[in-house]
N, C-alpha and C. Protein backbone atom coordinates (compact mmCIF):
# COMPACT_ATOMS: atom_id res chain seq x y z
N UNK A 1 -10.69 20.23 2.65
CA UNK A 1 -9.70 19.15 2.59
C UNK A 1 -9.57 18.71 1.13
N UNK A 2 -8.44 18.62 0.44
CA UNK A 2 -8.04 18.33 -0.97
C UNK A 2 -8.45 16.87 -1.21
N UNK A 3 -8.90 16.42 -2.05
CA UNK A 3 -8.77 15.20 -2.41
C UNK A 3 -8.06 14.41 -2.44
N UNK A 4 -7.93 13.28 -2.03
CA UNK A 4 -6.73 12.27 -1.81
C UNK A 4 -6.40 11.32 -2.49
N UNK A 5 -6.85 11.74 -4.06
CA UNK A 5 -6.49 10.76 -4.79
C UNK A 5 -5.15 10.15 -5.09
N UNK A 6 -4.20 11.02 -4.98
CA UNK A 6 -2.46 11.33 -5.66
C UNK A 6 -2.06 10.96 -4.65
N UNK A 7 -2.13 10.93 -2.88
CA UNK A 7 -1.58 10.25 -2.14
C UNK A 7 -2.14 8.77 -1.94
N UNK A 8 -3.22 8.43 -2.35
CA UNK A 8 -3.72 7.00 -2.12
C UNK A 8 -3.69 5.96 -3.20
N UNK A 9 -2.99 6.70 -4.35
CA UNK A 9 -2.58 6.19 -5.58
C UNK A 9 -0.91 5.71 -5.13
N UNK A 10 -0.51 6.68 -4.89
CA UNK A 10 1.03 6.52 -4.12
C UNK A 10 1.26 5.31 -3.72
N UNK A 11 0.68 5.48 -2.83
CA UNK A 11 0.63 4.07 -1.54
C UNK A 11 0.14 3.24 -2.24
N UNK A 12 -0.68 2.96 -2.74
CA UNK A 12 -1.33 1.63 -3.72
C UNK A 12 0.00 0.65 -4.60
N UNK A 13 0.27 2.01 -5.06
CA UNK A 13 1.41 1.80 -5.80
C UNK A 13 3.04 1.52 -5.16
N UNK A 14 3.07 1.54 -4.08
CA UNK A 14 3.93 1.05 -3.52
C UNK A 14 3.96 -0.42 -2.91
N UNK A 15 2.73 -0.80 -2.76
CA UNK A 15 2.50 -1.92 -2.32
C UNK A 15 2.16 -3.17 -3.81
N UNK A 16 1.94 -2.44 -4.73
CA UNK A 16 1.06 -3.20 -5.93
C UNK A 16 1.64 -4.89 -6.44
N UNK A 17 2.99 -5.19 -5.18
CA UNK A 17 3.04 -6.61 -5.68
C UNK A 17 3.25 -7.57 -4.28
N UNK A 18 2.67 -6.73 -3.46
CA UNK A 18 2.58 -7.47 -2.01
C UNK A 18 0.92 -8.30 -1.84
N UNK A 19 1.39 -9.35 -1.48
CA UNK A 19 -0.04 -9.95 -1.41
C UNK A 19 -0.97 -9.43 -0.67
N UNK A 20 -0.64 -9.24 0.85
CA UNK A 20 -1.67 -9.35 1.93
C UNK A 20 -1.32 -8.05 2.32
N UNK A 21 -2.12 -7.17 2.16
CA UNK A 21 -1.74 -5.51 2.90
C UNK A 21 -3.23 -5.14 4.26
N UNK A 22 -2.54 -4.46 5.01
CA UNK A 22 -3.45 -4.07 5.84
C UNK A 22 -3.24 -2.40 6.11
N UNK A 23 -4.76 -1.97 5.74
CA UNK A 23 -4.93 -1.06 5.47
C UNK A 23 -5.62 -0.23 7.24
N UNK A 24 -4.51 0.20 7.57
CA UNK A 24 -5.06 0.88 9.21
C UNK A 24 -5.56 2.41 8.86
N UNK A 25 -7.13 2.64 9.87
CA UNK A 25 -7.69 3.69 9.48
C UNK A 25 -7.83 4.04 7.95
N UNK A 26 -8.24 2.78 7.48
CA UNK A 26 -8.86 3.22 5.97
C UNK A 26 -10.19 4.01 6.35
N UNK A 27 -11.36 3.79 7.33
CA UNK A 27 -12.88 3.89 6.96
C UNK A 27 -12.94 5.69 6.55
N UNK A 28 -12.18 6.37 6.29
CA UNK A 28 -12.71 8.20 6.26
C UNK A 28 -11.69 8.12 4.82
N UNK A 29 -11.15 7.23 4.18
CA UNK A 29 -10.74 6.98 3.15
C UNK A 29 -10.38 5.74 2.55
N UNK A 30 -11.24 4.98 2.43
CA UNK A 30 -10.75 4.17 1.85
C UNK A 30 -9.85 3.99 0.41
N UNK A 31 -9.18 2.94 0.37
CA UNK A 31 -8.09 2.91 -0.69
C UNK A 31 -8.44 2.50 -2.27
N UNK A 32 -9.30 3.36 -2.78
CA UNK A 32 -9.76 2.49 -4.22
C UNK A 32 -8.91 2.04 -5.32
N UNK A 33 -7.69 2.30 -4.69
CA UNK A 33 -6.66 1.57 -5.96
C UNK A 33 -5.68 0.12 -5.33
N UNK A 34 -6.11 0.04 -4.63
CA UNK A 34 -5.35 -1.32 -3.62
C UNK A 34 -5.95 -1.77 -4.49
N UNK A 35 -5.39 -3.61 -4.97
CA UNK A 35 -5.96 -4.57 -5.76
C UNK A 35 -5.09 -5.78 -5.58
N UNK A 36 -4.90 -5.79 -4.18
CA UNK A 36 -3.44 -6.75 -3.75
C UNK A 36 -4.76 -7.90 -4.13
N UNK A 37 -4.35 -9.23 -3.14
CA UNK A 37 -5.02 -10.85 -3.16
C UNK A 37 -5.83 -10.49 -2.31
N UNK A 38 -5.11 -9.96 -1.02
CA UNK A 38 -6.30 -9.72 0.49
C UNK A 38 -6.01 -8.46 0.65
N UNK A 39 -6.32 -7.35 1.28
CA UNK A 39 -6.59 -6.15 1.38
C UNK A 39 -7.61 -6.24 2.90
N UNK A 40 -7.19 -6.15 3.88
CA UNK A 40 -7.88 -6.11 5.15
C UNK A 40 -7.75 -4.40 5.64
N UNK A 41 -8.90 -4.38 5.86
CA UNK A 41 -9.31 -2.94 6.65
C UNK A 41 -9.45 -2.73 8.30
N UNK A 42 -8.62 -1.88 9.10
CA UNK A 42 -8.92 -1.71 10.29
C UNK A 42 -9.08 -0.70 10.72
N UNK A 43 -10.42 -0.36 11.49
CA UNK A 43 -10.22 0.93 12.24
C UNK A 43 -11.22 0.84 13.26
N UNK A 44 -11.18 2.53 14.16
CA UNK A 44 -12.07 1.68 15.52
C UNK A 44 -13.81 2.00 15.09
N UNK A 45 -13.68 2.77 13.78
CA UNK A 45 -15.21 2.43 13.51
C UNK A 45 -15.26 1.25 12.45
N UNK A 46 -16.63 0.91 12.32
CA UNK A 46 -17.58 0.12 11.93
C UNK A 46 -18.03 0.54 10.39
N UNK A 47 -17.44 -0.13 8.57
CA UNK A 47 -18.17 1.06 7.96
C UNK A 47 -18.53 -0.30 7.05
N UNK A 48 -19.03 -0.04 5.77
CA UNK A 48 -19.29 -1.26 4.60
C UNK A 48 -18.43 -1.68 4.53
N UNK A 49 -17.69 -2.63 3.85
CA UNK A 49 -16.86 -3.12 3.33
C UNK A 49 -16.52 -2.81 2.03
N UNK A 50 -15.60 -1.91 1.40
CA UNK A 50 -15.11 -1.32 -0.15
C UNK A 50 -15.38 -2.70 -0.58
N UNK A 51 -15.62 -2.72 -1.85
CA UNK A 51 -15.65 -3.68 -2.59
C UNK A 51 -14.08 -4.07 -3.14
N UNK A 52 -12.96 -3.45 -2.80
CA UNK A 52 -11.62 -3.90 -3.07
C UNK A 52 -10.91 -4.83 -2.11
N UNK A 53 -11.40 -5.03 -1.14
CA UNK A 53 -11.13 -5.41 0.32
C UNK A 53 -11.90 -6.71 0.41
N UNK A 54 -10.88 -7.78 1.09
CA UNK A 54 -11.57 -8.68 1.79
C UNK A 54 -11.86 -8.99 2.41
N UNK A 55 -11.80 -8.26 3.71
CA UNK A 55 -12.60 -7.90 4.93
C UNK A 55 -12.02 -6.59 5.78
N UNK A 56 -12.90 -6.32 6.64
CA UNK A 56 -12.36 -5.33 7.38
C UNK A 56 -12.84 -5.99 9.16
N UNK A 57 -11.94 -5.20 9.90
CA UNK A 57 -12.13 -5.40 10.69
C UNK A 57 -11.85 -4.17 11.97
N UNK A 58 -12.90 -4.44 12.83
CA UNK A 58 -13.31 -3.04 14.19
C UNK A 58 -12.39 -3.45 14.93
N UNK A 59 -11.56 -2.54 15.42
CA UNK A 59 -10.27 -2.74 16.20
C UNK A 59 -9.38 -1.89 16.38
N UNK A 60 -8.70 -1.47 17.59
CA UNK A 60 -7.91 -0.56 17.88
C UNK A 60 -6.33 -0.13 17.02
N UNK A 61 -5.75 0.43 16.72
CA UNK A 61 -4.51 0.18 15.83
C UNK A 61 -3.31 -0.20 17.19
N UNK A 62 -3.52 0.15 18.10
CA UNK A 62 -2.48 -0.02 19.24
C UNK A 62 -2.78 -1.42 19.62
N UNK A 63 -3.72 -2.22 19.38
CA UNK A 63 -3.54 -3.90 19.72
C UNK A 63 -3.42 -4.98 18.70
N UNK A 64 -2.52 -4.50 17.60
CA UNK A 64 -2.68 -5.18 16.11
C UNK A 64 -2.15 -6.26 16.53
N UNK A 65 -0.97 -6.57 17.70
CA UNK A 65 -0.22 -7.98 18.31
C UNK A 65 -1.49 -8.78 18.32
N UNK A 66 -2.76 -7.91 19.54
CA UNK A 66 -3.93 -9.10 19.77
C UNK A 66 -5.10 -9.19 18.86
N UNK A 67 -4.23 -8.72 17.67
CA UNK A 67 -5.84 -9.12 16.51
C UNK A 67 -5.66 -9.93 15.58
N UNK A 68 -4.16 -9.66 15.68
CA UNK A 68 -3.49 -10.39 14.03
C UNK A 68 -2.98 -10.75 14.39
N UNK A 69 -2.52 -12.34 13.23
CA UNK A 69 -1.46 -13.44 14.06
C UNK A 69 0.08 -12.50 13.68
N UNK A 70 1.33 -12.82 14.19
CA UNK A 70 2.45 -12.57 13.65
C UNK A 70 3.05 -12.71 12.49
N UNK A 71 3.25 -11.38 11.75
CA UNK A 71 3.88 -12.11 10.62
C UNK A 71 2.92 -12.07 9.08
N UNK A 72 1.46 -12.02 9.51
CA UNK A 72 0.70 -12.01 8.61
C UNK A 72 0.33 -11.22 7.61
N UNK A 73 0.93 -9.90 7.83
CA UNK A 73 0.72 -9.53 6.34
C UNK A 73 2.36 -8.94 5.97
N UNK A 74 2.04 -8.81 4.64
CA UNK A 74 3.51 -8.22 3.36
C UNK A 74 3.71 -6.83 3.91
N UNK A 75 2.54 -5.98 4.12
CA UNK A 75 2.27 -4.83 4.11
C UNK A 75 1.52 -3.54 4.58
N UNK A 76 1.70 -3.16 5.32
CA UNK A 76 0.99 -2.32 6.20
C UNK A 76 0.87 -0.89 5.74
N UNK A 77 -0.38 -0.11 5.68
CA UNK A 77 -0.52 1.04 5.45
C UNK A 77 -1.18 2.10 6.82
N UNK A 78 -0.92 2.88 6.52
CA UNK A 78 -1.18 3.91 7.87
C UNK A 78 -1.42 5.10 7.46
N UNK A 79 -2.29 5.37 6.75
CA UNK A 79 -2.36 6.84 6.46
C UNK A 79 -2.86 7.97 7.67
N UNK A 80 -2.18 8.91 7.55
CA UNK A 80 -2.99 9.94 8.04
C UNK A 80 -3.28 9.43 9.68
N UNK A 81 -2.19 8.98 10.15
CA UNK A 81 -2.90 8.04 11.44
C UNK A 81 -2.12 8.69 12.51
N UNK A 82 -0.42 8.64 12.17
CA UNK A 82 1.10 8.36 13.19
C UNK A 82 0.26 9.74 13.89
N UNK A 83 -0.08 11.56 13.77
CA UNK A 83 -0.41 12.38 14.08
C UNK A 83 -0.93 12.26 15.30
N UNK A 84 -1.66 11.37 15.25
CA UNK A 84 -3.53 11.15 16.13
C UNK A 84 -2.47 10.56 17.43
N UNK A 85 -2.02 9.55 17.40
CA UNK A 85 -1.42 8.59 18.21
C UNK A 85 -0.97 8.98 19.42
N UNK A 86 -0.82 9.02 20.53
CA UNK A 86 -0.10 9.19 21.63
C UNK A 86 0.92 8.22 21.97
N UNK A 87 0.83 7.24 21.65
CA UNK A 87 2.31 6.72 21.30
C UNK A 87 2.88 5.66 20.14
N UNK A 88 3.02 6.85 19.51
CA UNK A 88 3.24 6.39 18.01
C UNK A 88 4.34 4.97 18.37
N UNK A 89 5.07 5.24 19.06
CA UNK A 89 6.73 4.15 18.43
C UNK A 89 5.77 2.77 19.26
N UNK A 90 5.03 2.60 20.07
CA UNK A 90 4.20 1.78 20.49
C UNK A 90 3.73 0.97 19.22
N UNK A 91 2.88 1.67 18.23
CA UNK A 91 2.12 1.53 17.21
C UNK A 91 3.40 1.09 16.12
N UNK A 92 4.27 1.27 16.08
CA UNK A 92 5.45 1.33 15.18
C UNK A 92 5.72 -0.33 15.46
N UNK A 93 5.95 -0.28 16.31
CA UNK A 93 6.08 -1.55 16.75
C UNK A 93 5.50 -2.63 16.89
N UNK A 94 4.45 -2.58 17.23
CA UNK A 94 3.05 -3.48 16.65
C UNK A 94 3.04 -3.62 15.27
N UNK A 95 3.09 -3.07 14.50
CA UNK A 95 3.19 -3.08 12.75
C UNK A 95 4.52 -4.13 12.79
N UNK A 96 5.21 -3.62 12.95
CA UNK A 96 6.27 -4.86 13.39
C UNK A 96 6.20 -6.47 13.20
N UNK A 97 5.46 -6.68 14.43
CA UNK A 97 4.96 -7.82 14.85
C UNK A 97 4.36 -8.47 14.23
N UNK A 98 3.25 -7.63 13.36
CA UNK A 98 2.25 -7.97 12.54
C UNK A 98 3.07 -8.36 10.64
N UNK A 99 4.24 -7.24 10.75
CA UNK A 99 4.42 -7.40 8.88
C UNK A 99 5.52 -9.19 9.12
N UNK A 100 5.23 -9.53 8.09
CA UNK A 100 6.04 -10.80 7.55
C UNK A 100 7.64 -10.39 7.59
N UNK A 101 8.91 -11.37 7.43
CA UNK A 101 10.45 -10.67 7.21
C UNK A 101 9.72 -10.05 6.04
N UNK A 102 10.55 -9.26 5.98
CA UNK A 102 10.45 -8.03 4.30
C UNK A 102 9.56 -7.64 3.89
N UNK A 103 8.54 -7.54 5.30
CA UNK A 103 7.52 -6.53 5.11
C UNK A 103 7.47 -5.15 5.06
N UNK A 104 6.99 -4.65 4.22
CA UNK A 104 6.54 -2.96 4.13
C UNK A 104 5.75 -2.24 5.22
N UNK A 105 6.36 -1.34 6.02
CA UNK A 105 5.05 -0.44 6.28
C UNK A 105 5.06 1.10 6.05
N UNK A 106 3.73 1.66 5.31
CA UNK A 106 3.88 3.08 4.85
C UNK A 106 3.26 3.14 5.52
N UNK A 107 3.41 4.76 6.13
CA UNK A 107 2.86 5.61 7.14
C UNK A 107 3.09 7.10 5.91
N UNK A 108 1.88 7.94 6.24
CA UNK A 108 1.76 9.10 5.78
C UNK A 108 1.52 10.16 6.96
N UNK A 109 1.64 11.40 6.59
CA UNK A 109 1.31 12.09 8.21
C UNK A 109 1.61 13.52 7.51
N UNK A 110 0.98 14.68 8.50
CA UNK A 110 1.14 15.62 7.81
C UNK A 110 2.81 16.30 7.79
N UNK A 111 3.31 17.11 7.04
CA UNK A 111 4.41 17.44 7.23
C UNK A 111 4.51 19.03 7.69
N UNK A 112 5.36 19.37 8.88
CA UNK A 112 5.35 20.46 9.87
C UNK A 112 5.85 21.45 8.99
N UNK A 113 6.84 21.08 7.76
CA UNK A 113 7.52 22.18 7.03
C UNK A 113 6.65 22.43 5.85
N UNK A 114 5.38 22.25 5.55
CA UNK A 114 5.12 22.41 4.38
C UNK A 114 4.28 23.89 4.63
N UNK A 115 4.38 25.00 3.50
CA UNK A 115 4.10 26.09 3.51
C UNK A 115 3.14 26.48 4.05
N UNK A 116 1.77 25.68 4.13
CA UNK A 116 0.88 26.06 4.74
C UNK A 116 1.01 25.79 6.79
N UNK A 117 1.82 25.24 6.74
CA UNK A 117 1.59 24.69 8.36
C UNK A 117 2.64 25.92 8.60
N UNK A 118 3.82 26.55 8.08
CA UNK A 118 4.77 27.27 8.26
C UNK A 118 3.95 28.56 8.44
N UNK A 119 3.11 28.94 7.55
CA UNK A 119 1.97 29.90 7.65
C UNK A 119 1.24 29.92 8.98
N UNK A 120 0.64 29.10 8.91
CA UNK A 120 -0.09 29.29 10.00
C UNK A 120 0.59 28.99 11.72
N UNK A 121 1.40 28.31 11.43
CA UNK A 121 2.45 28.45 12.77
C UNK A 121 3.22 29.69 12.99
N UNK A 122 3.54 30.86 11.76
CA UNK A 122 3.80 32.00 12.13
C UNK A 122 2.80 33.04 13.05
N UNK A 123 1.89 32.39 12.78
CA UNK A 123 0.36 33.84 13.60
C UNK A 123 -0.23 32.42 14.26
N UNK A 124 0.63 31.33 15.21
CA UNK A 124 0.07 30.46 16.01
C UNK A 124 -1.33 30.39 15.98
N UNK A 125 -2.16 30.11 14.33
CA UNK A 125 -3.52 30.04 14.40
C UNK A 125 -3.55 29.01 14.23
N UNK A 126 -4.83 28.40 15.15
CA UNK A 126 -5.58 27.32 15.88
C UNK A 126 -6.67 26.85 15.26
N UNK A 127 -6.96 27.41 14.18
CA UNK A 127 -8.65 27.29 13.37
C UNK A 127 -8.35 26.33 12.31
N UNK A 128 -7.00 26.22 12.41
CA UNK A 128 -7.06 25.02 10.73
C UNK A 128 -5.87 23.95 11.13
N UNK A 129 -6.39 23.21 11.10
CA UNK A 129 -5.38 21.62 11.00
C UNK A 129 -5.31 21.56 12.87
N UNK A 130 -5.32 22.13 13.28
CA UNK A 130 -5.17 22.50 15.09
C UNK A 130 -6.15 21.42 15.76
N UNK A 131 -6.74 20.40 15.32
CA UNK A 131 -7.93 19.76 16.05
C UNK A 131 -7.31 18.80 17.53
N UNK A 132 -8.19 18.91 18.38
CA UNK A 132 -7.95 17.50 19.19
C UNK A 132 -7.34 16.27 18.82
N UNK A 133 -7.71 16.29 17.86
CA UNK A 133 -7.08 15.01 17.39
C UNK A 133 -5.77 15.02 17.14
N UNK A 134 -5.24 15.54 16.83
CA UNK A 134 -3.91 15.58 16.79
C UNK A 134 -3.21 15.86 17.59
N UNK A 135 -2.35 14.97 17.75
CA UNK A 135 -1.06 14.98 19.21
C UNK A 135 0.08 15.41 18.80
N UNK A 136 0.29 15.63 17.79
CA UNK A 136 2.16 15.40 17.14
C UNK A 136 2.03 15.60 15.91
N UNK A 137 2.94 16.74 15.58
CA UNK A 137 3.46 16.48 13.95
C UNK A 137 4.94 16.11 13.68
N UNK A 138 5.23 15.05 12.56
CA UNK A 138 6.74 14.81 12.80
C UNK A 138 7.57 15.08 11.40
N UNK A 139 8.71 16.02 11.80
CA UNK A 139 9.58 16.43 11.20
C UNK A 139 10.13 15.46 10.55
N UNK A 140 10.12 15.53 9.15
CA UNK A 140 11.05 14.46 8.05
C UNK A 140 11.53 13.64 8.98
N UNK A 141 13.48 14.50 9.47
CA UNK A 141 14.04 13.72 9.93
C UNK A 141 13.79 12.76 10.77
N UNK A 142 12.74 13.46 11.87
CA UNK A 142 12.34 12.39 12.63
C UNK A 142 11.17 11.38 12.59
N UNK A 143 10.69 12.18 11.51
CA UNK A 143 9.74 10.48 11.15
C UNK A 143 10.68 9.34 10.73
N UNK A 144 11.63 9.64 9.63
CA UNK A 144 12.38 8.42 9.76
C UNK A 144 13.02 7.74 11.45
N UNK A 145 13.41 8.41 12.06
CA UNK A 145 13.96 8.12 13.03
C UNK A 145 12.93 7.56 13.89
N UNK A 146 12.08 7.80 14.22
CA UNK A 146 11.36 7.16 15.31
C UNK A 146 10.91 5.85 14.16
N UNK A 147 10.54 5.14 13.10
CA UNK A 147 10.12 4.26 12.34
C UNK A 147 11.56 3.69 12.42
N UNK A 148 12.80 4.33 12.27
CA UNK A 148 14.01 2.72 12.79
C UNK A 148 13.99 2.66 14.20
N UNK A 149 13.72 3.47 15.19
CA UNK A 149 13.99 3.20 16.47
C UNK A 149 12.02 1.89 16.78
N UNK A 150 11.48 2.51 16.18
CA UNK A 150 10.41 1.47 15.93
C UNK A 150 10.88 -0.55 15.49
N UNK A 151 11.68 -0.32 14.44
CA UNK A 151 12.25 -1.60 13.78
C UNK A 151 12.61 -1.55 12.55
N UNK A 152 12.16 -0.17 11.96
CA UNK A 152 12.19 -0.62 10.48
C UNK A 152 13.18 0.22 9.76
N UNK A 153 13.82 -0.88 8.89
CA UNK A 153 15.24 -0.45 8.06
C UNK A 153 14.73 0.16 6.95
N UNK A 154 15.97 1.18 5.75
CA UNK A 154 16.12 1.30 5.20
C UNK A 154 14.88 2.49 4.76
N UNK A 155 14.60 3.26 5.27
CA UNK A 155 13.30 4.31 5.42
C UNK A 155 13.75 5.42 4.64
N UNK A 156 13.14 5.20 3.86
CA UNK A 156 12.69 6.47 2.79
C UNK A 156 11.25 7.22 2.87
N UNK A 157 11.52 8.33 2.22
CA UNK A 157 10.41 9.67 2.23
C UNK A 157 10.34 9.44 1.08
N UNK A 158 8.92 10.33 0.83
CA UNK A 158 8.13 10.40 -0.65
C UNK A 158 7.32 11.60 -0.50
N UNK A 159 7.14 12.21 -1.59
CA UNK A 159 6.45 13.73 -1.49
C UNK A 159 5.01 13.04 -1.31
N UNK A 160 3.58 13.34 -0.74
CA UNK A 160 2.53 13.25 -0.55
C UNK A 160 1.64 13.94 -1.21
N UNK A 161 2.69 14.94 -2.48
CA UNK A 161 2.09 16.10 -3.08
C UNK A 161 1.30 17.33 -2.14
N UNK A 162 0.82 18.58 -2.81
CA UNK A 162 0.39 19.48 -2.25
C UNK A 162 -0.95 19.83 -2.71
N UNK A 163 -1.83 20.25 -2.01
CA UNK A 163 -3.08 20.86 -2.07
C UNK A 163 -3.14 21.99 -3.16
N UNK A 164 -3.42 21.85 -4.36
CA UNK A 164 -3.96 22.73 -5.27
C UNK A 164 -5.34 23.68 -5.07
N UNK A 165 -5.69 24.10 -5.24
CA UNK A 165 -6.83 24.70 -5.00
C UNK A 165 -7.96 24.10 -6.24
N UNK A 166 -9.19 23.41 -5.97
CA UNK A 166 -10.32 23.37 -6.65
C UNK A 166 -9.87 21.74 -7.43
N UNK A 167 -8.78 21.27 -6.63
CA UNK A 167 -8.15 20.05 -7.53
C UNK A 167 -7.80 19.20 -6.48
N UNK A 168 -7.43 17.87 -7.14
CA UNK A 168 -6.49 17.12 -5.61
C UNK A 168 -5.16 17.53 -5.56
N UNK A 169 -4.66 16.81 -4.63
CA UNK A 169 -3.11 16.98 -4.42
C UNK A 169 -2.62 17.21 -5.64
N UNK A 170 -0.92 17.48 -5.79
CA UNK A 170 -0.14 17.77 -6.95
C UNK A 170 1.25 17.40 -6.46
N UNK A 171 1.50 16.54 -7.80
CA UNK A 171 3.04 16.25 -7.63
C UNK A 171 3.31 17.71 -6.58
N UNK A 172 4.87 17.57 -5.70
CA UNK A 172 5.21 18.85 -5.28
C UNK A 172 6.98 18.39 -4.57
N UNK A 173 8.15 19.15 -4.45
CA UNK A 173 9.21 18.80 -3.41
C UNK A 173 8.84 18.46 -2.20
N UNK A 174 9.40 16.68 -2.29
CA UNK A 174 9.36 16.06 -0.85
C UNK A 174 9.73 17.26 0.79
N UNK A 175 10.61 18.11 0.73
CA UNK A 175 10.88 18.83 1.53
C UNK A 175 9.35 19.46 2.23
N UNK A 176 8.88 19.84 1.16
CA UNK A 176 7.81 21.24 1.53
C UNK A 176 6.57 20.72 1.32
N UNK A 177 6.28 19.16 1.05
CA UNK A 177 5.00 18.53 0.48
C UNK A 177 4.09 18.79 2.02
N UNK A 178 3.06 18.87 1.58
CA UNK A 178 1.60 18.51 2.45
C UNK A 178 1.69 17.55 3.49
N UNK A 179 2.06 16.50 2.87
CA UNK A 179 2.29 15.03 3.46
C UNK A 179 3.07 14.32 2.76
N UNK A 180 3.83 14.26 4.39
CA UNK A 180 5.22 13.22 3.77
C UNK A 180 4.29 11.59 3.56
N UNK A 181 5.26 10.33 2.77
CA UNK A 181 4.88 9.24 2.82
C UNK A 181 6.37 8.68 3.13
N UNK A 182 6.33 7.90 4.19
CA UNK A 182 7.39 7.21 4.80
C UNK A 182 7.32 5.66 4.47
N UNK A 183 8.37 5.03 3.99
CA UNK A 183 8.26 4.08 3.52
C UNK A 183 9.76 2.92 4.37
N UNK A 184 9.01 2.09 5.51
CA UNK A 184 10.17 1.32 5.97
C UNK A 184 10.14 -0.40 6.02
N UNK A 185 11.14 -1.34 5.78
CA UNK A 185 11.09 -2.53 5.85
C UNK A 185 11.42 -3.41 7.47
N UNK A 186 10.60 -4.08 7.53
CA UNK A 186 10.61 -5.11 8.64
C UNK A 186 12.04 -6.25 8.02
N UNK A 187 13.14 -5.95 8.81
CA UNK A 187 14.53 -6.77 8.24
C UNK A 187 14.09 -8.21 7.88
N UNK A 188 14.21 -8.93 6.89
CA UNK A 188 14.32 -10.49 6.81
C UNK A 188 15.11 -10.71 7.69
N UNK A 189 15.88 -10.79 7.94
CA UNK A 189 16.78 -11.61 8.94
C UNK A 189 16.55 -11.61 10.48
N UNK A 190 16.32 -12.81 10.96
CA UNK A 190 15.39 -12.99 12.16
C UNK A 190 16.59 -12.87 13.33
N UNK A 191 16.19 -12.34 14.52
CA UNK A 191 16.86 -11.89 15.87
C UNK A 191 17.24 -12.95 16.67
């Protein structure tokens, strides 16, 4: 697995003037360039607390309605998560609930068109990226699409860069990147 520095720099950097970000399924990476005010960690394990973070907390990502008040944070991150999910637009939606009006939420996830998944989906081999854990991979188009049918406007893609060999990720075309980074807003204007 490549190093994740260039995608967790990304995301840092997309958020870098939001106060309160919540960082879902940080503990198998945490975010060492987050440096918001609060920086909250969730996932369903139990790990230290990064020293960038002001707390973390053990908790499911599908009950963020019953953990967090409404509204409470700027910014939501999701790396490496939407995949795992069995019902992602569920989870889409909870982020929702949870971001403030003109809140951010990035989601990263692997991307189905990038050369290596195209590879190995030609000789349907099962030995790499193929785990249990994963339920779903989602196509550009439709990662945006299920994140507005979720709630969130104005959704843009970002390359996630590509796996170099003996290096981390690398700049690379959003089309064919490793991992897309999806970037959507919770509308200010209330319903």
């Amino acid at each position: 697995m490549p190093r994740e520095n260039y995608r967790l720099r990304k995301m840092a950097n997309l958020v870098k003037h939001r106060k309160s970000v919540l960082d879902i399924g940080w503990a198998d990476k945490p975010n060492s360039f987050l440096n918001n005010d609060m920086v909250t960690g969730l996932d369903l394990v139990k790990k230290q607390k990064p020293e960038n973070y002001s707390k973390v907390v053990c908790g499911n990502a599908m009950d963020l309605n019953h953990i967090f008040v409404s509204g409470m944070f700027d910014a939501i991150l999701a790396g490496e998560l939407l995949e795992h999910l069995e019902n992602p637009l569920g989870f889409i939606r909870n982020c929702m609930e949870v971001l403030s009006p003109g809140g951010v939420l990035i989601i990263t996830t692997p991307n189905p068109n990038s050369p290596i998944e195209r590879i190995l989906t030609l000789f349907l081999n099962r030995n790499y990226f193929y785990s249990k854990n994963h339920v779903m991979l989602y196509p550009q188009r439709w990662l945006i699409r299920i994140m507005e049918i979720g709630g969130c406007v104005s959704v843009k893609l970002h390359s996630g860069g590509f796996p170099f060999p003996g290096t981390e990720l690398i700049p690379f075309p959003r089309p064919w990147c490793y991992q897309t980074i999806a970037v959507g807003y919770k509308s200010e204007e209330l319903k």
